[in-house]
N, C-alpha and C. Protein backbone atom coordinates (compact mmCIF):
# COMPACT_ATOMS: atom_id res chain seq x y z
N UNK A 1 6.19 -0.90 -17.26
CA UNK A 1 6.65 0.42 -17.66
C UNK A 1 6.19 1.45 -16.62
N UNK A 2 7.31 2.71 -16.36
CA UNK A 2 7.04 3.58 -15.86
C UNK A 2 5.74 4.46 -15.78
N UNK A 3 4.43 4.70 -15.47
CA UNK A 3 3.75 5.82 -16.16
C UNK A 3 4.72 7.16 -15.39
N UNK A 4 3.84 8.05 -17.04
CA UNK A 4 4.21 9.21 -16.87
C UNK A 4 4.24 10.26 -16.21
N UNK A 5 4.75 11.40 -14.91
CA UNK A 5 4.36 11.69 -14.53
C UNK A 5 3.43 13.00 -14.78
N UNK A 6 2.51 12.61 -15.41
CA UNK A 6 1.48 13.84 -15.86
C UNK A 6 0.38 14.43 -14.59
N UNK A 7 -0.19 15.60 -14.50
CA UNK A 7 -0.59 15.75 -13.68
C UNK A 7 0.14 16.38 -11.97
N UNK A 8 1.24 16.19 -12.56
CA UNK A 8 2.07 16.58 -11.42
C UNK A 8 2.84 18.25 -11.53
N UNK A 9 2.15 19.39 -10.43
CA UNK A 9 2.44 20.68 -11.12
C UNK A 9 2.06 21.67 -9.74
N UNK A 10 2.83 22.84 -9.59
CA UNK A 10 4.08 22.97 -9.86
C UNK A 10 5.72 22.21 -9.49
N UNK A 11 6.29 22.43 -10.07
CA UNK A 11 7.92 22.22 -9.89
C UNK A 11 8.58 22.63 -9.12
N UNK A 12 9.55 21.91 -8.19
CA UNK A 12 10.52 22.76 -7.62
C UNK A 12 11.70 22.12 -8.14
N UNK A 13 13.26 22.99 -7.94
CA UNK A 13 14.25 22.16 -8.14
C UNK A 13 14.32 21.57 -9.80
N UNK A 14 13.55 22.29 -10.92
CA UNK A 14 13.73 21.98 -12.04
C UNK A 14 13.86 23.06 -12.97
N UNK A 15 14.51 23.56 -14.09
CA UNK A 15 15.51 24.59 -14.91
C UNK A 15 13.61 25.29 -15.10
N UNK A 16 13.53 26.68 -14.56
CA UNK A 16 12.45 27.53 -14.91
C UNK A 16 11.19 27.12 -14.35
N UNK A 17 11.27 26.19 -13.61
CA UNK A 17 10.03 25.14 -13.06
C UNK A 17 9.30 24.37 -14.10
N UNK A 18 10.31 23.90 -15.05
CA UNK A 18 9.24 23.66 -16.25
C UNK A 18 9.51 22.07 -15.59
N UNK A 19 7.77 21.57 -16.12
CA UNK A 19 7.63 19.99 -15.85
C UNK A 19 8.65 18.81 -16.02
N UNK A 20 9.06 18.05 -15.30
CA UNK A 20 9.87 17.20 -15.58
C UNK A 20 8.95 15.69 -16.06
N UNK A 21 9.81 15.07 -17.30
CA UNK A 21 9.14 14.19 -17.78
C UNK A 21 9.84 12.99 -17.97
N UNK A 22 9.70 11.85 -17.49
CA UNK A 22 10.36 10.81 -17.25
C UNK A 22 11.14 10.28 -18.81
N UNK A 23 10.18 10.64 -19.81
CA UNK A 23 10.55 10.03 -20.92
C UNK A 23 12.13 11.11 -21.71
N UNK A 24 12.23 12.48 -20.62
CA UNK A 24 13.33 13.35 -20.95
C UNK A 24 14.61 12.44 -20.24
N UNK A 25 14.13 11.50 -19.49
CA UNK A 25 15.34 11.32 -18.47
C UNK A 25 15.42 9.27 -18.78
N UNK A 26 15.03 9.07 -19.79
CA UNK A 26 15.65 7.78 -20.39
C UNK A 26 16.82 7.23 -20.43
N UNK A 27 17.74 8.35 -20.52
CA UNK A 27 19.20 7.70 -20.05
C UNK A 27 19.70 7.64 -18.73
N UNK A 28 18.97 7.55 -18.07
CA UNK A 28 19.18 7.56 -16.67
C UNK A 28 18.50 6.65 -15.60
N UNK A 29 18.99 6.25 -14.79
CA UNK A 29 18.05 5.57 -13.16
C UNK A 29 17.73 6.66 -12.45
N UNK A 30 16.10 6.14 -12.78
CA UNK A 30 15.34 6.86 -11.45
C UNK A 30 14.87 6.94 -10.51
N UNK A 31 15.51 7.69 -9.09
CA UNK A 31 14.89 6.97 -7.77
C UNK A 31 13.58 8.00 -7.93
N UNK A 32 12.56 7.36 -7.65
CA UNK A 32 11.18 8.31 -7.66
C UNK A 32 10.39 8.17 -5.96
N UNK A 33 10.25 8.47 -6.15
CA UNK A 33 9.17 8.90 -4.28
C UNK A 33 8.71 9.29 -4.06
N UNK A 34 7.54 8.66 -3.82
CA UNK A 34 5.84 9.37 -3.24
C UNK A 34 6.22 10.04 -1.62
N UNK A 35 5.99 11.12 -1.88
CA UNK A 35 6.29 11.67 -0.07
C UNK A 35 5.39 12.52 0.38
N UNK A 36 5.25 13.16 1.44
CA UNK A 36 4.60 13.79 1.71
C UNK A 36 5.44 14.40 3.40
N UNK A 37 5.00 16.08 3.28
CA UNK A 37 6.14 16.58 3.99
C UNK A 37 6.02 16.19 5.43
N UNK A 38 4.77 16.47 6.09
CA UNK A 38 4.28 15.92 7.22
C UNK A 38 4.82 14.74 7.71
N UNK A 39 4.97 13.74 7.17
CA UNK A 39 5.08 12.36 7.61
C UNK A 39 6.37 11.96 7.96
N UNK A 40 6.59 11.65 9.49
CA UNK A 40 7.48 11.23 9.78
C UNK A 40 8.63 10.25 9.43
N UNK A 41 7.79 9.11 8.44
CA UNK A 41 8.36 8.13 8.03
C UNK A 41 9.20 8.86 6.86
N UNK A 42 8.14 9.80 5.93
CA UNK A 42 9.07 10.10 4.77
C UNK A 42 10.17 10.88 4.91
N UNK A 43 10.37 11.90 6.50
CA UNK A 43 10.98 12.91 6.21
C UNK A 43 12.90 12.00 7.12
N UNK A 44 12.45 10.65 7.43
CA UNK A 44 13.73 9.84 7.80
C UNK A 44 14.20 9.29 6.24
N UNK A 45 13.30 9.53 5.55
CA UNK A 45 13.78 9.13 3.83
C UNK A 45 14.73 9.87 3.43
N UNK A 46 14.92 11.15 3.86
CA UNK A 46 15.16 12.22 3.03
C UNK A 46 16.95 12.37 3.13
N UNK A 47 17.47 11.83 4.39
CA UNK A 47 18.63 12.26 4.66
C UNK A 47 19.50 11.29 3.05
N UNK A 48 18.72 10.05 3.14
CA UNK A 48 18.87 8.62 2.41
C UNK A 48 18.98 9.41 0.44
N UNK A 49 18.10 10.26 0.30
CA UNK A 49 17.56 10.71 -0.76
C UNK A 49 18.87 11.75 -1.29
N UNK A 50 18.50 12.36 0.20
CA UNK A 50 20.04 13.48 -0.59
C UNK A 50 21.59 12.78 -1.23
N UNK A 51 21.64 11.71 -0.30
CA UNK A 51 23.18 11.31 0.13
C UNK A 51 23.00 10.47 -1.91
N UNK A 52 21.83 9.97 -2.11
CA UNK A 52 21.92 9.52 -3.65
C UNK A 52 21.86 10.38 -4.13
N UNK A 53 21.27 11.04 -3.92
CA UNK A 53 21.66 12.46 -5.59
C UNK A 53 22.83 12.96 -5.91
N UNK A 54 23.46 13.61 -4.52
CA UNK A 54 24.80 13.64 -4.35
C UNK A 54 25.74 12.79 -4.76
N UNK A 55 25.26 11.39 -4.65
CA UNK A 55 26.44 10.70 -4.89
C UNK A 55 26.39 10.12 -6.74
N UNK A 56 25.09 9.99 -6.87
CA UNK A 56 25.51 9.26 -8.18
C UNK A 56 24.55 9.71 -9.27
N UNK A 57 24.86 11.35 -9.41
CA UNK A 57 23.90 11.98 -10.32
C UNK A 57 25.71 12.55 -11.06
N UNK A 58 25.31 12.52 -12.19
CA UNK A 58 23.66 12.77 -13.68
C UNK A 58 23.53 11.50 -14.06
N UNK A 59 24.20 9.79 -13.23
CA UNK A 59 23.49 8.98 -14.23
C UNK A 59 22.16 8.48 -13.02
N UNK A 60 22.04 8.81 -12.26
CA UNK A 60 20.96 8.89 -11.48
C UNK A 60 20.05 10.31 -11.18
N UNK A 61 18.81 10.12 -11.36
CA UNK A 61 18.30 11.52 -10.75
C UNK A 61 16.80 11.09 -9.60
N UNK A 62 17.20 11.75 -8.89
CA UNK A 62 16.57 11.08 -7.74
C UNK A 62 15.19 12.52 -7.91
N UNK A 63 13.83 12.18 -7.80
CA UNK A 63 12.53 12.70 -8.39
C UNK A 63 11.47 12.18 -7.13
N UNK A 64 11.22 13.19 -6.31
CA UNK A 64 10.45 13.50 -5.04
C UNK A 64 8.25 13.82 -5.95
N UNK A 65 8.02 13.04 -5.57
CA UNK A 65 6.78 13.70 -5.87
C UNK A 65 5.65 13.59 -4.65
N UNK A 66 5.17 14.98 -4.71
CA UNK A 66 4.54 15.79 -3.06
C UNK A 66 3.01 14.86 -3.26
N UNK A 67 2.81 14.17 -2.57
CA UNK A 67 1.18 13.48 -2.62
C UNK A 67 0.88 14.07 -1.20
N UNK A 68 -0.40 14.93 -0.99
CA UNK A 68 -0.76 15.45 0.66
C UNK A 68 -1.16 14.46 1.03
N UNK A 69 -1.96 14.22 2.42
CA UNK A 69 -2.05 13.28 3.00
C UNK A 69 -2.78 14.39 3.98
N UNK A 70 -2.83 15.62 3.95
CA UNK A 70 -3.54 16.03 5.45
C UNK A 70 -3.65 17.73 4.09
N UNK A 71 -4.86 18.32 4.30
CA UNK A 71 -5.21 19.97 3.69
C UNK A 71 -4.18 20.90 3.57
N UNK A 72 -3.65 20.76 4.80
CA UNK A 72 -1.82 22.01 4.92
C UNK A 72 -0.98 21.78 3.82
N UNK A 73 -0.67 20.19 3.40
CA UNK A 73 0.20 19.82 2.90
C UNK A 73 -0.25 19.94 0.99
N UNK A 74 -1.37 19.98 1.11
CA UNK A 74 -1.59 20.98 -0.46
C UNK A 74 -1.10 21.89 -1.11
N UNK A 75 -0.94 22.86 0.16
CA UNK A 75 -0.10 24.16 0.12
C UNK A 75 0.75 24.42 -0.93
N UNK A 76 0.89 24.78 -2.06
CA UNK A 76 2.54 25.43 -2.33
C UNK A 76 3.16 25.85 -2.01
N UNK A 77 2.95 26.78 -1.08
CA UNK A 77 3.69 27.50 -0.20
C UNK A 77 4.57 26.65 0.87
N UNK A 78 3.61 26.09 1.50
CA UNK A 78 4.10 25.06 2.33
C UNK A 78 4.97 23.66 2.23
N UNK A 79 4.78 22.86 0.63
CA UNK A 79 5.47 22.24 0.22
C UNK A 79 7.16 23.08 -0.23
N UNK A 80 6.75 23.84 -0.32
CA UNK A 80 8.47 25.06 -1.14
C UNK A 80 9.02 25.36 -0.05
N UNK A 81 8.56 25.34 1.24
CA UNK A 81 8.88 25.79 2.57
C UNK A 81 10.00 24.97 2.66
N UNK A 82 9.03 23.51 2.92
CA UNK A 82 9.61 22.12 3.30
C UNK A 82 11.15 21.78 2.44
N UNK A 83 10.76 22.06 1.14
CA UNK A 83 12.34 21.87 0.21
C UNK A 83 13.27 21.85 0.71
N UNK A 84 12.77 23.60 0.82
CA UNK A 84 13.54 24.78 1.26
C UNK A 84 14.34 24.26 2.38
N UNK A 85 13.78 23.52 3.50
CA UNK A 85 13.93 23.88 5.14
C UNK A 85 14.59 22.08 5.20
N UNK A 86 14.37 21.39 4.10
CA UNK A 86 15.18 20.11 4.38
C UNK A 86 16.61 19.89 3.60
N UNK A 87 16.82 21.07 2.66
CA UNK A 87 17.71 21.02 1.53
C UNK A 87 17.95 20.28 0.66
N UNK A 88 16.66 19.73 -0.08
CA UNK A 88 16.10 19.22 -1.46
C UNK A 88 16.84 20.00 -2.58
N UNK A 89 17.69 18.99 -3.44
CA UNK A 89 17.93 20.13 -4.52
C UNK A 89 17.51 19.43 -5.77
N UNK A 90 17.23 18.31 -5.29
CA UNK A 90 16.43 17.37 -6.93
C UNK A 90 14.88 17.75 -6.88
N UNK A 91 14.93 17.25 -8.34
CA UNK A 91 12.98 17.97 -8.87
C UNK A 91 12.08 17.22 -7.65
N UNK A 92 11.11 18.09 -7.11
CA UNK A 92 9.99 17.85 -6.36
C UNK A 92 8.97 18.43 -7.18
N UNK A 93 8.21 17.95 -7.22
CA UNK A 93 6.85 18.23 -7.69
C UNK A 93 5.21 17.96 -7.25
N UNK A 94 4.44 18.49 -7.27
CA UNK A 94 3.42 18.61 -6.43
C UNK A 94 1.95 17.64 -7.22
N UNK A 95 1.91 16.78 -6.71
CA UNK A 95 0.43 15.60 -6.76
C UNK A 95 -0.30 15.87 -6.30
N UNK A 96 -1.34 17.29 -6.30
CA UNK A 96 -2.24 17.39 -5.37
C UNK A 96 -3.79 16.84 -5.67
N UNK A 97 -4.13 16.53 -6.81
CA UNK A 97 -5.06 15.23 -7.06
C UNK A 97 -5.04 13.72 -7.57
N UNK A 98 -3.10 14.09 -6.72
CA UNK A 98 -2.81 12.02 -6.85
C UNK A 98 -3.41 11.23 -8.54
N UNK A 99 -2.90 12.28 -9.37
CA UNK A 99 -2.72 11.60 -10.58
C UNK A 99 -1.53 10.51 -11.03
N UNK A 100 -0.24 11.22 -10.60
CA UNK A 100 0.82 10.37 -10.58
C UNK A 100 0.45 8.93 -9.62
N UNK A 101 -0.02 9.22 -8.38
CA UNK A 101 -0.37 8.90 -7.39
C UNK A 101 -1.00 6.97 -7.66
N UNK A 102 -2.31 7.70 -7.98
CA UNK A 102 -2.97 6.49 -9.19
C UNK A 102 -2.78 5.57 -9.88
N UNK A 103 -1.66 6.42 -10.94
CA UNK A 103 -1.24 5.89 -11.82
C UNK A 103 -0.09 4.90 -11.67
N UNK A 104 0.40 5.02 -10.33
CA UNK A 104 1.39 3.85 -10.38
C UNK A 104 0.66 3.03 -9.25
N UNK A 105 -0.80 3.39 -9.10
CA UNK A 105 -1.14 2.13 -7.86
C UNK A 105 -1.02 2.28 -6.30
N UNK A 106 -0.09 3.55 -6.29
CA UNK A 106 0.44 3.81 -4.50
C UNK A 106 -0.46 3.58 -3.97
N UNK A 107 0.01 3.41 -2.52
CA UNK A 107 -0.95 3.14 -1.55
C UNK A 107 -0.31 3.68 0.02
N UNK A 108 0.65 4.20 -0.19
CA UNK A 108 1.67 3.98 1.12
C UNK A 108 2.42 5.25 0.74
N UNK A 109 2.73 6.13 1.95
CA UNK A 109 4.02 7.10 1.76
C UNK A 109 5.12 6.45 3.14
N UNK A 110 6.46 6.58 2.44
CA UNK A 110 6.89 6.84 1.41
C UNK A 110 6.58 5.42 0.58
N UNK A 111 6.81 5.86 -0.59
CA UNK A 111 7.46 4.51 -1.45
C UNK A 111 8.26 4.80 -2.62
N UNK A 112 9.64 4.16 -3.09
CA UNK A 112 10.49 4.38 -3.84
C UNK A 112 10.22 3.34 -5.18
N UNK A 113 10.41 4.10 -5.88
CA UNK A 113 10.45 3.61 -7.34
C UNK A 113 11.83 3.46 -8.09
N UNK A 114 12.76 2.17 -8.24
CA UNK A 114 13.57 2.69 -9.00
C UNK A 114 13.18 2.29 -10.39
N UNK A 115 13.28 3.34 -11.51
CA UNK A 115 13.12 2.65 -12.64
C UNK A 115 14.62 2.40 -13.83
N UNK A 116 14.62 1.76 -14.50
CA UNK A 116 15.93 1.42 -15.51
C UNK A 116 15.83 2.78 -16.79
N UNK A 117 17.00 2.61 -17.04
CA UNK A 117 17.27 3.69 -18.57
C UNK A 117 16.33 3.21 -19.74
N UNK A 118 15.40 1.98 -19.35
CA UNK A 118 14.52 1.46 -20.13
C UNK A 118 13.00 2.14 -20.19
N UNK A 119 12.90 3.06 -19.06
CA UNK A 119 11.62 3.36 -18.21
C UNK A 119 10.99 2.24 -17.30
N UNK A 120 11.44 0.70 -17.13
CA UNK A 120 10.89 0.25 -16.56
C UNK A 120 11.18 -0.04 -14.75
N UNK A 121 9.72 0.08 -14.15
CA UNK A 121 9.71 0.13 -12.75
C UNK A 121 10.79 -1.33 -12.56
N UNK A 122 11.66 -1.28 -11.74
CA UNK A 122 12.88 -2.70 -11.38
C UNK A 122 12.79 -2.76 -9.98
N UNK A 123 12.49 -2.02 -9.13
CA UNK A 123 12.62 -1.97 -7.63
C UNK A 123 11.91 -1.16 -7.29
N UNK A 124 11.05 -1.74 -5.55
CA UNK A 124 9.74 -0.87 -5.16
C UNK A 124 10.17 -1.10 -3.95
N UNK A 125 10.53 0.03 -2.62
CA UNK A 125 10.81 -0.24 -1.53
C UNK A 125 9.76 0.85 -0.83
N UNK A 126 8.70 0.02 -0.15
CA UNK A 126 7.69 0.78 0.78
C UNK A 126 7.92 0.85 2.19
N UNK A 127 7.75 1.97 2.74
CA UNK A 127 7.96 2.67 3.77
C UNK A 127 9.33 2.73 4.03
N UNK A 128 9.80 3.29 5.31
CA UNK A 128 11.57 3.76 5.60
C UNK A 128 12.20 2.59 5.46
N UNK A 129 13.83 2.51 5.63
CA UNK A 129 14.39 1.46 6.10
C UNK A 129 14.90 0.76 4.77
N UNK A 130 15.56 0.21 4.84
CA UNK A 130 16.64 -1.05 4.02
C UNK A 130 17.27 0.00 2.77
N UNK A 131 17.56 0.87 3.33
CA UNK A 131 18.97 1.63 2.52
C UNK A 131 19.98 0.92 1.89
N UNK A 132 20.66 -0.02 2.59
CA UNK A 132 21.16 -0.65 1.79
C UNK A 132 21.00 -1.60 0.70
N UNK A 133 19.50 -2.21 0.88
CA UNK A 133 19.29 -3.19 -0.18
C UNK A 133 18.55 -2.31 -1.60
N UNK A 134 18.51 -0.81 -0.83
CA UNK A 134 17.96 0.23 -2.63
C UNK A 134 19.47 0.44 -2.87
N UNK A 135 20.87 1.43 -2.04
CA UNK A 135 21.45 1.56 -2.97
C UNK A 135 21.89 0.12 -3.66
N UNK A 136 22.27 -0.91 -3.15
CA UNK A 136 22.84 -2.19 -3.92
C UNK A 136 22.10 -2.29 -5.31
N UNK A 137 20.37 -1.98 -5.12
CA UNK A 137 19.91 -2.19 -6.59
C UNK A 137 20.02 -0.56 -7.26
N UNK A 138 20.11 0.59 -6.78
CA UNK A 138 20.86 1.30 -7.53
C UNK A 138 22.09 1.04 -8.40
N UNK A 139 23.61 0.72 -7.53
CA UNK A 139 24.34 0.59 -8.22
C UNK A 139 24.45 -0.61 -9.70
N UNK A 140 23.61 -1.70 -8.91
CA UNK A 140 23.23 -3.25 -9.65
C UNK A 140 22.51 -2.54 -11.11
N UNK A 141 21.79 -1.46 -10.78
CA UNK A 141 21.08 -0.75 -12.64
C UNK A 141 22.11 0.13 -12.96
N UNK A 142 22.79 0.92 -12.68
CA UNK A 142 23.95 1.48 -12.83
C UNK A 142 24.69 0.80 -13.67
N UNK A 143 25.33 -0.59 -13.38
CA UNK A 143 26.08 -1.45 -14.10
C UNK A 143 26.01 -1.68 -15.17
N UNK A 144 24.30 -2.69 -15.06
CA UNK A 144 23.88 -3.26 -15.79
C UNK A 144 23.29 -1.92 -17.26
N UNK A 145 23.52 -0.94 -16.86
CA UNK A 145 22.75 0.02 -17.66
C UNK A 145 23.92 0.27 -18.69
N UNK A 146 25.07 0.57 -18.52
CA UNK A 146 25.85 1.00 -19.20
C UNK A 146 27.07 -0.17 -19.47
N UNK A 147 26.99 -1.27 -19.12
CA UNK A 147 28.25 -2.32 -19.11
C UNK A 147 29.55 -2.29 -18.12
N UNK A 148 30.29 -2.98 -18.39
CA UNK A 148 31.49 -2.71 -17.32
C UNK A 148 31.70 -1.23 -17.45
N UNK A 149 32.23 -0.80 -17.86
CA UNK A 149 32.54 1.42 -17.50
C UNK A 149 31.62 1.18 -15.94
N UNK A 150 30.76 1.04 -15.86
CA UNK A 150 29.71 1.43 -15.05
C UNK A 150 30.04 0.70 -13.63
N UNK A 151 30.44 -0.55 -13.98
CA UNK A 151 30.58 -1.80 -12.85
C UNK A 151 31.94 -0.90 -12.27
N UNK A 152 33.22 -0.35 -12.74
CA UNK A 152 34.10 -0.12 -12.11
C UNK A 152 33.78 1.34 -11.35
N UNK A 153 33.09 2.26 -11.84
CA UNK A 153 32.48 3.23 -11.23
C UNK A 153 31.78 3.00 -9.90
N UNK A 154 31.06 1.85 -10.03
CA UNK A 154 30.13 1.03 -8.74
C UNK A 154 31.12 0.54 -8.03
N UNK A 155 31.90 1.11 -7.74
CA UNK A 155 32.91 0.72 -6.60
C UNK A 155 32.36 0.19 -5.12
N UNK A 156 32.75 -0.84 -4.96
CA UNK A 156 32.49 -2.05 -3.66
C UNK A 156 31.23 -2.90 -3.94
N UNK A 157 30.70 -2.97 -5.38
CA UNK A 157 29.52 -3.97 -5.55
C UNK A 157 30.28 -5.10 -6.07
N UNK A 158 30.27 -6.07 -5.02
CA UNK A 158 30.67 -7.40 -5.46
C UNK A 158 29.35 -8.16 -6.39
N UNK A 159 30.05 -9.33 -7.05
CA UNK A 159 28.98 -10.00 -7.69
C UNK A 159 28.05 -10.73 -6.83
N UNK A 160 28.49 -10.96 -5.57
CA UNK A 160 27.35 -11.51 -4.59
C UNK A 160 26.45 -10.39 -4.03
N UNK A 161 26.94 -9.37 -4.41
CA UNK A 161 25.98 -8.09 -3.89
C UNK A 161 24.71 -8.22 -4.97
N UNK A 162 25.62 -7.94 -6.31
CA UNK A 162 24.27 -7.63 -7.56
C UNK A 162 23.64 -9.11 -7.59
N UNK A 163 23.98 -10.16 -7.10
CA UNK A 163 23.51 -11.49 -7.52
C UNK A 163 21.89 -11.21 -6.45
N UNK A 164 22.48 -11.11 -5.39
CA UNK A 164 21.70 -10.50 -3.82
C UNK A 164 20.49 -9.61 -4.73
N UNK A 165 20.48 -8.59 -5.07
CA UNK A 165 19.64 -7.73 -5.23
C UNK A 165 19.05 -7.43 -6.34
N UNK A 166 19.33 -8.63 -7.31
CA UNK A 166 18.55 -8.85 -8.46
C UNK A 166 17.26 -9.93 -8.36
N UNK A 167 17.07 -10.52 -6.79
CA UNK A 167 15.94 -10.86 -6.66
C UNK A 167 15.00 -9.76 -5.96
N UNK A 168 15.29 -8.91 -5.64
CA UNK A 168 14.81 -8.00 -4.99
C UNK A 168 13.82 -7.15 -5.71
N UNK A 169 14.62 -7.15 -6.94
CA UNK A 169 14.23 -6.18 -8.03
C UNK A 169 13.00 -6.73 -8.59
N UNK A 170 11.96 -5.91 -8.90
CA UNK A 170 10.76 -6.08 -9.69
C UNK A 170 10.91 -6.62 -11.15
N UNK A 171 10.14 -7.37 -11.77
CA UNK A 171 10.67 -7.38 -13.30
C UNK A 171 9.60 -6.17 -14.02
């Protein structure tokens, strides 16, 4: 199971900045991501990050959470900058004593979390790179989340695709 993201504060990119809570967003796949703005690796994540929100939200919501890694990057100011200056429009939120952090074990920025409409963690892809084998298990929970409706929406996932990327996936 997902933990919650408690501890994680302030908000950007969410209705009034009020906290976003995983257990509000149950009907949905969640791409989640430990990032941090500084880091080169995470900020080649980001182009990857937008192009999913864009593409397959409201039954996806793609959920940025700010872990520093260097004193600057504490900042609020400086994290709202970064949003701002990369054109983030999904919830970011700020980990600045790595409670969320903890709680799922991280160890590495970036790292992606997808979890199911179940809350449970299904796919963990650490550091940049293999875009294609997250969206495949995006669309592959997509499917599987809602039944065929969903599979014809997932347009170009063959069954050797979801067959492919259901070992991939975490149980």
């Amino acid at each position: 199971r997902a933990p919650e993201l408690v501890g994680v504060d302030p908000w950007f990119n969410t209705p009034d900045g009020e906290p976003l809570r995983l257990a509000a967003l149950r009907d949905r796949i969640v791409l989640l991501e430990f990032w941090t703005f500084a880091c080169v690796n995470c900020q080649r994540t980001l182009p990857f990050l937008r192009r999913m929100h864009d593409q397959y939200q409201p039954d996806l919501t793609v959920v940025g959470v700010h872990s520093p890694e260097f004193a600057f990057e504490r900042s609020v100011q400086n994290v709202e900058r970064a949003v701002r200056e990369h054109g983030l429009e999904y919830p970011v939120g700020l980990d600045n004593d790595f409670v969320a952090w903890n709680a799922y074990g991280n160890r590495y920025w970036p790292t992606m979390y997808l979890i199911d409409r179940a809350g449970q963690i299904r796919y963990v892809q650490i550091g940049e790179g293999n875009y294609g084998r997250t969206e495949t298990a995006i669309r592959t929970l997509l499917a599987e989340a809602v039944g065929p409706a969903a599979e014809t929406r997932a347009a170009g996932v063959t069954h050797g695709q979801v067959s492919g990327s259901s070992s991939s996936a975490a149980p």
